[in-house]
N, C-alpha and C. Protein backbone atom coordinates (compact mmCIF):
# COMPACT_ATOMS: atom_id res chain seq x y z
N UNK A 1 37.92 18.47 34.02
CA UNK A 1 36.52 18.73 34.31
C UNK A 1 35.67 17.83 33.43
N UNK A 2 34.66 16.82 33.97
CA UNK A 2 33.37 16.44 33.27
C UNK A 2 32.39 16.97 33.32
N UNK A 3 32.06 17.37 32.03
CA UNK A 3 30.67 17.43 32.00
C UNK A 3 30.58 17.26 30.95
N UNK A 4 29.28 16.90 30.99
CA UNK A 4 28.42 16.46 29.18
C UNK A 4 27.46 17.43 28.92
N UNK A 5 27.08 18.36 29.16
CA UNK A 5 26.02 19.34 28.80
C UNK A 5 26.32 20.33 28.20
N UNK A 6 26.19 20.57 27.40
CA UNK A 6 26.89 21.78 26.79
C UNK A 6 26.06 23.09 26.39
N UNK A 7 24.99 23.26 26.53
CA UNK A 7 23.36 24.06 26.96
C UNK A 7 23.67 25.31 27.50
N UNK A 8 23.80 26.31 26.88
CA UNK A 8 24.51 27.11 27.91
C UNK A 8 24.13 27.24 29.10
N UNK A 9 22.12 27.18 29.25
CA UNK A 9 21.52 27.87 30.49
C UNK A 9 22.26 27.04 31.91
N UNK A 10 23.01 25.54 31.10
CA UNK A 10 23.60 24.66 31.87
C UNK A 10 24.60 24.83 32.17
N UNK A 11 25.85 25.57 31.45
CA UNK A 11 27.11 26.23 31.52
C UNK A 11 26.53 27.50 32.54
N UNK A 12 25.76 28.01 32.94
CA UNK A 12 25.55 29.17 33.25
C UNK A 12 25.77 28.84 34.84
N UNK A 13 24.49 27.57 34.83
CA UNK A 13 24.47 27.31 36.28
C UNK A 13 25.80 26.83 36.82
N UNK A 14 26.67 25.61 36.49
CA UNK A 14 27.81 24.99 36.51
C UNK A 14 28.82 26.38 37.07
N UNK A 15 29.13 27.24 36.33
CA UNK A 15 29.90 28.50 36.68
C UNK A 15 29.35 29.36 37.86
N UNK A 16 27.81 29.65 38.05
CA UNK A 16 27.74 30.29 38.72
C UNK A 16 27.81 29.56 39.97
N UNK A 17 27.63 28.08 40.48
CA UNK A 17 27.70 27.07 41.38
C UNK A 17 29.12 27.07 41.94
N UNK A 18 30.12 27.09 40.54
CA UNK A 18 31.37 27.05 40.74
C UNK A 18 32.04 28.20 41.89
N UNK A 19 31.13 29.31 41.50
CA UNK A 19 31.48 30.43 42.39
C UNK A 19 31.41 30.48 43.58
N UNK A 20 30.32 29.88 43.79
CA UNK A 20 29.56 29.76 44.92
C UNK A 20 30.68 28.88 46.06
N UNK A 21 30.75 28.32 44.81
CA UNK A 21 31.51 27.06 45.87
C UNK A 21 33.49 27.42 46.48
N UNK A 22 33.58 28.28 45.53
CA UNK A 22 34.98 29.10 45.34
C UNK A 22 34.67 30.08 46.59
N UNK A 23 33.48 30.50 46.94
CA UNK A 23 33.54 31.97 48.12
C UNK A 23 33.24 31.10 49.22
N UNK A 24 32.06 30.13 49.32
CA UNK A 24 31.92 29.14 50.52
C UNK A 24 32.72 28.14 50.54
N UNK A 25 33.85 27.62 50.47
CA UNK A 25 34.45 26.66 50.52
C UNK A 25 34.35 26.25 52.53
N UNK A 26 33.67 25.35 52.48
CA UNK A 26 33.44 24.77 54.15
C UNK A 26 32.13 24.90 54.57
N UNK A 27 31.78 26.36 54.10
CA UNK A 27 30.49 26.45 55.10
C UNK A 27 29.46 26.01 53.91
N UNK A 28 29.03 24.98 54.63
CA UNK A 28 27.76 24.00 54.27
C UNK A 28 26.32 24.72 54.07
N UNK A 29 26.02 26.02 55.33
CA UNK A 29 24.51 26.48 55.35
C UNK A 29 24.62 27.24 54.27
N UNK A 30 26.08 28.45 54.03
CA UNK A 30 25.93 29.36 53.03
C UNK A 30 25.78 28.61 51.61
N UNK A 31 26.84 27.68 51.43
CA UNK A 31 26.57 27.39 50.20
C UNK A 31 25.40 26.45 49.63
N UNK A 32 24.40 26.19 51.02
CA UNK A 32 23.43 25.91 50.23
C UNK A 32 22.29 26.60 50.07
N UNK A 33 22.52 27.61 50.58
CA UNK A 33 21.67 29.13 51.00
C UNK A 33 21.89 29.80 49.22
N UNK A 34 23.28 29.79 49.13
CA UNK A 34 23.45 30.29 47.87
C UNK A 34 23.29 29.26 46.49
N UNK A 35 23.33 28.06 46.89
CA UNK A 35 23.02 27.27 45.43
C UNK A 35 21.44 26.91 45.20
N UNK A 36 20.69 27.38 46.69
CA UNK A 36 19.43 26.94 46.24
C UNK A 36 18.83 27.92 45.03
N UNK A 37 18.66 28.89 44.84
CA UNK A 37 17.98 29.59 43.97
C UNK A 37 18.65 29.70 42.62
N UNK A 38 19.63 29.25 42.78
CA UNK A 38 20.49 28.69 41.10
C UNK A 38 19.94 27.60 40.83
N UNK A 39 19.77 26.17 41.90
CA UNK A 39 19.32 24.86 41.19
C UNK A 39 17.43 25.29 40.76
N UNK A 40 17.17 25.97 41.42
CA UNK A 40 15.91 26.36 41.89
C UNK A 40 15.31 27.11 39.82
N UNK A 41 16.39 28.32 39.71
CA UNK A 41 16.40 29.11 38.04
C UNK A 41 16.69 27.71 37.35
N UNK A 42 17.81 27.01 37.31
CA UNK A 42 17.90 25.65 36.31
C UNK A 42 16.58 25.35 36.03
N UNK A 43 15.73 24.69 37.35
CA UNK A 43 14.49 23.27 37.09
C UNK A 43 13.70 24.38 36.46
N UNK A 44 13.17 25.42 36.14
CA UNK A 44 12.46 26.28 36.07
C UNK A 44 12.60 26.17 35.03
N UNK A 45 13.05 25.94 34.46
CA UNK A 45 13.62 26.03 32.43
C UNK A 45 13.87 24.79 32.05
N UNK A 46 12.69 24.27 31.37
CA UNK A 46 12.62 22.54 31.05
C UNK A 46 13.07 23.16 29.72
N UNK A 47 14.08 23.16 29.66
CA UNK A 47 14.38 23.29 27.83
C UNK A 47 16.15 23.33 27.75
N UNK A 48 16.71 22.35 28.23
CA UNK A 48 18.52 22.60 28.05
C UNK A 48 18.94 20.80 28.62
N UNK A 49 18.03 19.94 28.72
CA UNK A 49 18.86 18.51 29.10
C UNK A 49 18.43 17.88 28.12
N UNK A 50 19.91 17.43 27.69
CA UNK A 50 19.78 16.50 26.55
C UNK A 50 19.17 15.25 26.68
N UNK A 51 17.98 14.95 25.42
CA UNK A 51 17.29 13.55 25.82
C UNK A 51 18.08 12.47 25.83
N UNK A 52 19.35 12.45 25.71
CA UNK A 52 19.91 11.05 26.63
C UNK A 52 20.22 10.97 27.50
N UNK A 53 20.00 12.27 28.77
CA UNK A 53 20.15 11.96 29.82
C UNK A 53 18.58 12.59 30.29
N UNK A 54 17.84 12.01 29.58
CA UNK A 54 16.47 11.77 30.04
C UNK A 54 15.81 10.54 30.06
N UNK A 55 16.59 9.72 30.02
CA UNK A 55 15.93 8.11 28.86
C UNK A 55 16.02 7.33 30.52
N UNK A 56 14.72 6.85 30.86
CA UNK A 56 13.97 5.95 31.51
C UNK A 56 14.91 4.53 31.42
N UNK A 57 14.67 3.88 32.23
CA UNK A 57 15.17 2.18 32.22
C UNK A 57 13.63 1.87 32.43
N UNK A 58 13.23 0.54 31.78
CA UNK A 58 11.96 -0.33 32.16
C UNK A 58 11.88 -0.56 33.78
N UNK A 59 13.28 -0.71 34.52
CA UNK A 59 13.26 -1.45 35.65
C UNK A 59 14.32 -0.84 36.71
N UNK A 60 14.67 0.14 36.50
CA UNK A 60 15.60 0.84 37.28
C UNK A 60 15.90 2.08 37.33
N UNK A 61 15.51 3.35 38.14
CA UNK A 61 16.27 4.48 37.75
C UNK A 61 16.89 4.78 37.36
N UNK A 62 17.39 5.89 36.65
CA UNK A 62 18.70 6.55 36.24
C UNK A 62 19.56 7.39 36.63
N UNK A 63 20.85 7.34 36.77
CA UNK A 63 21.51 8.55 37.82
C UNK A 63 22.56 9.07 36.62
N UNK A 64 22.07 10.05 35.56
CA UNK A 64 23.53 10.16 34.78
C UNK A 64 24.06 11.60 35.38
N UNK A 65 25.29 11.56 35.28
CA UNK A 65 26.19 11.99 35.51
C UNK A 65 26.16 13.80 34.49
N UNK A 66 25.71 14.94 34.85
CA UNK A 66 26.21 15.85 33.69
C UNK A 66 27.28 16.59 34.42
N UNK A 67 27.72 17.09 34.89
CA UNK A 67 28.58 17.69 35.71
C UNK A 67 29.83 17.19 36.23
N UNK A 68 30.77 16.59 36.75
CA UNK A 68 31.80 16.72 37.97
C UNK A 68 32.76 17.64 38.06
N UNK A 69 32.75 18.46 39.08
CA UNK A 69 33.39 19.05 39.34
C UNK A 69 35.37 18.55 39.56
N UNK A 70 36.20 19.37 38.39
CA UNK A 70 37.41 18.88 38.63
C UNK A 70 38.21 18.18 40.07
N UNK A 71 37.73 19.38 41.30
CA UNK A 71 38.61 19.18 42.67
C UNK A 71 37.55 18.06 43.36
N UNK A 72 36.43 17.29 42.64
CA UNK A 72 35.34 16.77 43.39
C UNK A 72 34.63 17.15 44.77
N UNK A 73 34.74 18.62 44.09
CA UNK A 73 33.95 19.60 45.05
C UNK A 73 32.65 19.51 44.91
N UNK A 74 31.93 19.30 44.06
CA UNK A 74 30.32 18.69 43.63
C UNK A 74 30.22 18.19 42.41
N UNK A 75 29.05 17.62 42.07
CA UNK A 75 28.93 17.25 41.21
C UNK A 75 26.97 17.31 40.99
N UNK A 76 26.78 17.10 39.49
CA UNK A 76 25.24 17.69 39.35
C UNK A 76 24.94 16.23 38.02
N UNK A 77 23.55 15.57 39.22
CA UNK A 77 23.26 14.41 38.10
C UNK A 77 21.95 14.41 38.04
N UNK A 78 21.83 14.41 36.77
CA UNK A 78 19.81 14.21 36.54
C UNK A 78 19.40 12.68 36.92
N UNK A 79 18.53 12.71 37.93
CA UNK A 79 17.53 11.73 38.01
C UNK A 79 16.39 11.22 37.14
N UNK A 80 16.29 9.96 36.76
CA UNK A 80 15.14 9.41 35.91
C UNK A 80 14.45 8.73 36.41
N UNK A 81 12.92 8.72 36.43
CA UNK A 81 12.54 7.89 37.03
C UNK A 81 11.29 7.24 36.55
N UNK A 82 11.09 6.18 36.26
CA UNK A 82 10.25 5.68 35.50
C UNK A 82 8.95 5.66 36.57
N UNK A 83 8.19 4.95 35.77
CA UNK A 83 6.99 4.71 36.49
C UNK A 83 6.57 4.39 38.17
N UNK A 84 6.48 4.27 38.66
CA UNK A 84 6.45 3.54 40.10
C UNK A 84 8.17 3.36 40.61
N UNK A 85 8.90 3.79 40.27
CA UNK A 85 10.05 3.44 41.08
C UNK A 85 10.48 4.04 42.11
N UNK A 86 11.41 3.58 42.81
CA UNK A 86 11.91 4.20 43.86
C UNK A 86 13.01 3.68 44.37
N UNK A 87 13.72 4.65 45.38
CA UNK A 87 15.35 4.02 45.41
C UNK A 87 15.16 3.71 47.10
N UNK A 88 16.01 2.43 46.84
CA UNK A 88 15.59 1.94 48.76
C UNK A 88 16.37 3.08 49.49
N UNK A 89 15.78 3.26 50.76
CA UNK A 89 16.45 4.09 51.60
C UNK A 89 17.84 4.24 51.90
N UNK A 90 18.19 5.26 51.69
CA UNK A 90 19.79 5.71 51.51
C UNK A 90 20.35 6.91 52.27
N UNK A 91 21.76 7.13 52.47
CA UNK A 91 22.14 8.41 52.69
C UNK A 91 23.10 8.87 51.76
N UNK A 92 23.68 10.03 52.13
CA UNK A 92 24.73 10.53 50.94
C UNK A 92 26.00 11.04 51.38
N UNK A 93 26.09 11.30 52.75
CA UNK A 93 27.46 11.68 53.59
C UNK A 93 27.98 13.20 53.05
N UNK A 94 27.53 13.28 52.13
CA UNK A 94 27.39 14.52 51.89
C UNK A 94 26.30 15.72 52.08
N UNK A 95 26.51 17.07 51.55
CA UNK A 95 25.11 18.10 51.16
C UNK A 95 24.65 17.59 50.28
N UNK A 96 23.72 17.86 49.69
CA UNK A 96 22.98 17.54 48.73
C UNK A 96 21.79 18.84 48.63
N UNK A 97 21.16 19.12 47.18
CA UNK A 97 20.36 20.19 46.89
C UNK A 97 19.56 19.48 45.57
N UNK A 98 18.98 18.84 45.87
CA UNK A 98 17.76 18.07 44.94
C UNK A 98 16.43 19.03 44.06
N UNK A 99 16.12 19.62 42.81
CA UNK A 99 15.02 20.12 41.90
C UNK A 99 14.12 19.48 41.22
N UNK A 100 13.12 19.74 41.43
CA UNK A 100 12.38 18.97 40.60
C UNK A 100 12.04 19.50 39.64
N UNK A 101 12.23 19.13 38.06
CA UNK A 101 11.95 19.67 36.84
C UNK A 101 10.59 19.09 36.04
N UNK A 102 10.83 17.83 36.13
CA UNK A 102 9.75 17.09 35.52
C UNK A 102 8.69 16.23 36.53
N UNK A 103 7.39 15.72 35.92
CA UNK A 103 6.99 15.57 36.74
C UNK A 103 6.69 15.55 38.72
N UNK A 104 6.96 14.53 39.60
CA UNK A 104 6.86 14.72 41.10
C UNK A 104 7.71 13.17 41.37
N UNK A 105 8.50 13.86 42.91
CA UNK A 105 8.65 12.79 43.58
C UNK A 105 8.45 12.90 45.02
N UNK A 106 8.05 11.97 45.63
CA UNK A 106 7.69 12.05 47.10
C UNK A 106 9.46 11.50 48.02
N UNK A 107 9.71 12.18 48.93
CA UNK A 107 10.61 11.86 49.66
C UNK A 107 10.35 11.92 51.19
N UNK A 108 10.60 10.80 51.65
CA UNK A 108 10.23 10.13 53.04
C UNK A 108 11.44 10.31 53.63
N UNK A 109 11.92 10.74 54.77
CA UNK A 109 12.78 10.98 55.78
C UNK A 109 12.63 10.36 57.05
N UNK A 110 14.02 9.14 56.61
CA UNK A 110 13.94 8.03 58.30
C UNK A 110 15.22 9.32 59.30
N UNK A 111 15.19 8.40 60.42
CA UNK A 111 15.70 8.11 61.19
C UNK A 111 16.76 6.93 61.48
N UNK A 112 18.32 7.37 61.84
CA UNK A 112 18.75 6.43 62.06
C UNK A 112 18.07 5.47 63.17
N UNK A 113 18.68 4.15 63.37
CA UNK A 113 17.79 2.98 64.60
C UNK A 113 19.02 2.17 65.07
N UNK A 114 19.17 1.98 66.15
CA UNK A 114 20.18 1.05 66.75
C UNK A 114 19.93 -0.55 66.33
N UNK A 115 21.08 -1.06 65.90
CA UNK A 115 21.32 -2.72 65.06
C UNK A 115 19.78 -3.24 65.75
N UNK A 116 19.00 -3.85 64.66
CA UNK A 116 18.22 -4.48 65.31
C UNK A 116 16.48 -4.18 65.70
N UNK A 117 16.85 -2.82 65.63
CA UNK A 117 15.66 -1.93 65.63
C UNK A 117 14.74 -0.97 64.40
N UNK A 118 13.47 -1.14 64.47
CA UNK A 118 12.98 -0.50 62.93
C UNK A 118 13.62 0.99 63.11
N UNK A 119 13.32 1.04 61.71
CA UNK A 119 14.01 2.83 61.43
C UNK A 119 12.74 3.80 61.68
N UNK A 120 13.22 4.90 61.88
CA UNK A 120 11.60 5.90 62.22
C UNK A 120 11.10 6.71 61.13
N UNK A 121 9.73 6.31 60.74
CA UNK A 121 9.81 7.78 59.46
C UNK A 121 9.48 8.67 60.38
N UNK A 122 10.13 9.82 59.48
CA UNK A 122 10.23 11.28 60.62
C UNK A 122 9.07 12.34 59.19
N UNK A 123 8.71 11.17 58.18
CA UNK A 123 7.95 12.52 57.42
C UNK A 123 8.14 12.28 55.61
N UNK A 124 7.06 12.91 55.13
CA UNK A 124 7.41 12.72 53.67
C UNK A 124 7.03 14.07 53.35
N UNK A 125 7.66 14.38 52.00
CA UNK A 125 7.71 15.40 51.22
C UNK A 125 7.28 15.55 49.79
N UNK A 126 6.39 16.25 49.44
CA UNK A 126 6.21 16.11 47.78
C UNK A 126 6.39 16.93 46.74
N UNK A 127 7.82 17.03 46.18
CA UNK A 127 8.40 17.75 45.37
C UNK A 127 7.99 17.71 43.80
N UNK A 128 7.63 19.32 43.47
CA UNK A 128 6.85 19.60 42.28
C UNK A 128 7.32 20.20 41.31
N UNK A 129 7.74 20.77 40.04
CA UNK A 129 8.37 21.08 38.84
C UNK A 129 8.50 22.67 39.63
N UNK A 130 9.94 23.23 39.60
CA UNK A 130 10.42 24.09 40.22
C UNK A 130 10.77 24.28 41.83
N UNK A 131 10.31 23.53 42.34
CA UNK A 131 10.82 22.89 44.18
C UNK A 131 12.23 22.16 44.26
N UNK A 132 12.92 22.84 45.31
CA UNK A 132 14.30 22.61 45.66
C UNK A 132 14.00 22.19 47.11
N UNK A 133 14.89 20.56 47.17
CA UNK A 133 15.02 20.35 48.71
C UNK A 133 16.22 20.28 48.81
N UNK A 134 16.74 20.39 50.17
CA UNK A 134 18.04 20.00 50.97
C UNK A 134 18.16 19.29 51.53
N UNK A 135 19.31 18.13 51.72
CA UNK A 135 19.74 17.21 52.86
C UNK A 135 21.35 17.25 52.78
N UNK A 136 21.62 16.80 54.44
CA UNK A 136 22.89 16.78 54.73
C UNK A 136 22.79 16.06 55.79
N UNK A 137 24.06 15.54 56.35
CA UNK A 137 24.05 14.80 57.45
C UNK A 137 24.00 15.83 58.35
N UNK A 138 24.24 17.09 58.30
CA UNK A 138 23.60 18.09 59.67
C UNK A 138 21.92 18.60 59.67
N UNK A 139 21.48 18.13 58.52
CA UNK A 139 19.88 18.92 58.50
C UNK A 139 19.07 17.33 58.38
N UNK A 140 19.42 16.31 58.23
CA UNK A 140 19.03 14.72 58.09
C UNK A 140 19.43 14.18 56.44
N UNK A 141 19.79 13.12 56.51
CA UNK A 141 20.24 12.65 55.34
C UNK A 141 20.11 11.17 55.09
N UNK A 142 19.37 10.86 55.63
CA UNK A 142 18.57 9.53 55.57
C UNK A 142 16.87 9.10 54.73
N UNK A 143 17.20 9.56 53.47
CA UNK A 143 15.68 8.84 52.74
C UNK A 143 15.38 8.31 51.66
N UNK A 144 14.23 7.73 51.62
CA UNK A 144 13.81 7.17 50.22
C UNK A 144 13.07 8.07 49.46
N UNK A 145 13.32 7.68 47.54
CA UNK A 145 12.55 8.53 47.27
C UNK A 145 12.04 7.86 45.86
N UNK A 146 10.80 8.57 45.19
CA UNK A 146 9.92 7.79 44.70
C UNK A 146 9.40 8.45 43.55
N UNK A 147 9.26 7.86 42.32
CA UNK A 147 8.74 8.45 41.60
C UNK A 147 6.75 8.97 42.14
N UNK A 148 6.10 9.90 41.98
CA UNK A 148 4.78 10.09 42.73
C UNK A 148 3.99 9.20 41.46
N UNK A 149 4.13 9.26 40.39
CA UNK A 149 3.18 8.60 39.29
C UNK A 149 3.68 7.31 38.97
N UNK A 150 2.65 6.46 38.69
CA UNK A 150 2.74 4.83 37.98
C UNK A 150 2.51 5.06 36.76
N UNK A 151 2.55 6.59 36.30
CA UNK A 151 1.80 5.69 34.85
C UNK A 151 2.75 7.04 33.49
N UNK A 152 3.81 7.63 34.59
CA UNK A 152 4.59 8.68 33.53
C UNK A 152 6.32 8.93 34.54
N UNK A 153 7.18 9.08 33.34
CA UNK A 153 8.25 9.63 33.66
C UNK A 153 8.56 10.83 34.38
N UNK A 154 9.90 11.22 35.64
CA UNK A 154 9.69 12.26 36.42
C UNK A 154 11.18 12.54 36.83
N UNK A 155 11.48 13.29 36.37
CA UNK A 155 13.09 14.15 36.54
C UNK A 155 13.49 14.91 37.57
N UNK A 156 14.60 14.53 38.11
CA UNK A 156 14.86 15.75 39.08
C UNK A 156 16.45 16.13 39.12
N UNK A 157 17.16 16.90 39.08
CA UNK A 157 18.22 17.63 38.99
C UNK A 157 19.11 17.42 40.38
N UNK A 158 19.91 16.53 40.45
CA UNK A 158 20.31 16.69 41.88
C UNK A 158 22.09 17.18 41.79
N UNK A 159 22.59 18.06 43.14
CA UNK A 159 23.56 18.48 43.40
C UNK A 159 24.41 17.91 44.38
N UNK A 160 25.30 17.56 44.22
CA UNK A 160 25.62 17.01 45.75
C UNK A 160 27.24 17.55 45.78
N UNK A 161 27.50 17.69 47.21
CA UNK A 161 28.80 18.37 47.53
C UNK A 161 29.91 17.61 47.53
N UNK A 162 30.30 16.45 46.63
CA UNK A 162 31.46 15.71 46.44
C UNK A 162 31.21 14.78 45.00
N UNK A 163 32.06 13.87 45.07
CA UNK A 163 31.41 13.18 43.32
C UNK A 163 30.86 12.37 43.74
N UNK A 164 29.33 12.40 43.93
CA UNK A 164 28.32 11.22 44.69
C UNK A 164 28.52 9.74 43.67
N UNK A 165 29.19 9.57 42.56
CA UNK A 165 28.95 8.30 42.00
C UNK A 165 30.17 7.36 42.62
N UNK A 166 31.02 8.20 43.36
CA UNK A 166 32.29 7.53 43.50
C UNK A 166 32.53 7.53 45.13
N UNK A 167 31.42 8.49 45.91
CA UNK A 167 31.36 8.40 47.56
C UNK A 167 31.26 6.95 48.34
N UNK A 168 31.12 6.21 49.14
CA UNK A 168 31.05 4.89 49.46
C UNK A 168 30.11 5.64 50.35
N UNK A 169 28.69 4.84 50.90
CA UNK A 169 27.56 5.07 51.25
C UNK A 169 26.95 4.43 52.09
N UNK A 170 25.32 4.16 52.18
CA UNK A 170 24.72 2.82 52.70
C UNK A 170 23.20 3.40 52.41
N UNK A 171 22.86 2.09 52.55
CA UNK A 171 21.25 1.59 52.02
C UNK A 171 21.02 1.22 53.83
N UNK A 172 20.09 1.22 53.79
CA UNK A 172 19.42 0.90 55.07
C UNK A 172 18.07 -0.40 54.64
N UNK A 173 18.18 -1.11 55.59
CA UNK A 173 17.07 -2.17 56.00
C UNK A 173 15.99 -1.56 56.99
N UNK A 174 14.63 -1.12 56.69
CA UNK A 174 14.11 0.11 57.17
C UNK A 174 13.31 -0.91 58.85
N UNK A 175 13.44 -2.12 58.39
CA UNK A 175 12.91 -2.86 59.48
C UNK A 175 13.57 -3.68 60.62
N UNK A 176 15.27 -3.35 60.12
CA UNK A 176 15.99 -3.67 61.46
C UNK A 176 17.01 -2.95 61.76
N UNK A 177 17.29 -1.69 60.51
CA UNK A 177 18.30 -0.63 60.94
C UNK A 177 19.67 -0.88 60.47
N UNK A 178 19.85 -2.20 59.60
CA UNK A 178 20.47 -2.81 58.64
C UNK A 178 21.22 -2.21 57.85
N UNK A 179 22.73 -1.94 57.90
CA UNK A 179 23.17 -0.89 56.53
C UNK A 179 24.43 -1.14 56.18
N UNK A 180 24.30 -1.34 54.94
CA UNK A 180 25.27 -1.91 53.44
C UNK A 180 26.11 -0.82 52.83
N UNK A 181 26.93 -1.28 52.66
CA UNK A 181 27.81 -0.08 52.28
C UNK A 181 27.68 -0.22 50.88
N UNK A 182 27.74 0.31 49.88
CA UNK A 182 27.90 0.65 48.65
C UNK A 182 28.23 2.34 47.77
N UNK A 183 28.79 1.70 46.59
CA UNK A 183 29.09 2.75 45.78
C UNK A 183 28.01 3.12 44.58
N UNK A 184 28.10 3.94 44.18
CA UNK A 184 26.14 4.05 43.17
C UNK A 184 26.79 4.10 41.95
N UNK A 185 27.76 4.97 41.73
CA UNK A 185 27.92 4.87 40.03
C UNK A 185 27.41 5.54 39.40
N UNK A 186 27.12 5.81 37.96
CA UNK A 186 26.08 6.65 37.03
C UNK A 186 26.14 5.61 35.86
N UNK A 187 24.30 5.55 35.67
CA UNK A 187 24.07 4.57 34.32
C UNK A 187 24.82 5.45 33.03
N UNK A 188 25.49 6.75 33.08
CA UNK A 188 26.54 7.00 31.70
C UNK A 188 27.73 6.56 31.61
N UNK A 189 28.45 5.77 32.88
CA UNK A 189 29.78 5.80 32.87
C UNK A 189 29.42 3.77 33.15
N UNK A 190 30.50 3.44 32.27
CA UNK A 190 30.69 1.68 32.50
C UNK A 190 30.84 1.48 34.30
N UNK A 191 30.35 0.52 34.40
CA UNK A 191 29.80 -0.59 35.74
C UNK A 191 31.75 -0.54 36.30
N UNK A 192 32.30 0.06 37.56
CA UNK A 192 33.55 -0.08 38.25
C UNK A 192 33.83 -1.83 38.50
N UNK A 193 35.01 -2.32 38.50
CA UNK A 193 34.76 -3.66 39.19
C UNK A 193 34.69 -3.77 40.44
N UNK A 194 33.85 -4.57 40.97
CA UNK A 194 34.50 -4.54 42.56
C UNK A 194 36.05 -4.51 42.80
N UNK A 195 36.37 -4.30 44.26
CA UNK A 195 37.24 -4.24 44.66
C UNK A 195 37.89 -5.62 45.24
């Protein structure tokens, strides 16, 4: 098992998630029915993440890693996000259960587009210190997302239902439907080599 947090209110959630995930094993709606109001108690309590996995890049988000789950049944990584940033449009092939603790981020929801064709925004969202969203490839799992401020740091707690640093993925080209496969990684763990 990884994790780096050792906080209890953070041990608390981790176990009770664990459970969750031990009684729903498959079903996707329950267990995110049941992990929302756990990630939901976490963001609610700005007082248990260690400030090195709060620390900003000048020029790039942060995805560290506190959690993986042993069977890479989920895994739980704090988001950093500096000033104006934002991550190009993506999916995750997985669930996912995203909190916002610190400051705001806005999240825009495309539409897939056939080779060649722009992508559709279907909508944006603006997530606030204690707000839990969901995505999956059955509820949509296609978006970008953004720090809301230029001029302060903004955290968000994300969950996802496999070890998202090690899933193979894609970025989308939002103006011709364009999509790259890649692996994301976490700025705590050394750079993988390519393959």
């Amino acid at each position: 098992m990884m994790t780096t947090v050792s906080a209890p209110r953070f041990q608390h959630f981790v176990r009770e998630l664990t459970q969750v995930i031990d009684t729903f094993a498959g079903d996707e709606e329950a267990v995110l029915a049941a992990g929302r109001p756990l990630l939901n108690e976490l963001v609610s309590n700005d007082d248990w993440l260690p400030a090195e996995f709060a620390q900003p890049h000048p020029q790039y988000y942060q995805q560290y890693l506190l959690h993986a789950d042993p069977q890479d049944r989920f895994s739980v990584v704090s988001f950093v996000w500096g000033p104006g940033q934002k991550t190009p449009v993506h999916n995750h092939t997985v669930w996912a259960l995203i909190g916002m603790m610190r400051g705001s981020e806005r999240a825009e929801g495309f539409a897939a587009s056939e080779p060649g064709r722009p992508m559709q925004l279907l909508g944006a969202e603006v997530l606030s210190p204690g707000d839990v969203d969901m995505v999956s490839p059955r509820l949509g799992d296609i978006h970008r997302v953004s720090n809301l401020y230029d001029d302060r740091v903004s955290i968000s707690i994300h969950v996802y239902g496999g070890n998202i640093g090690r899933i193979s993925r894609h970025v989308f080209d939002v103006d011709t439907g364009e999509r790259k496969t890649f692996i994301s990684g976490y700025s705590n763990e050394p750079k993988q080599p390519a393959a």
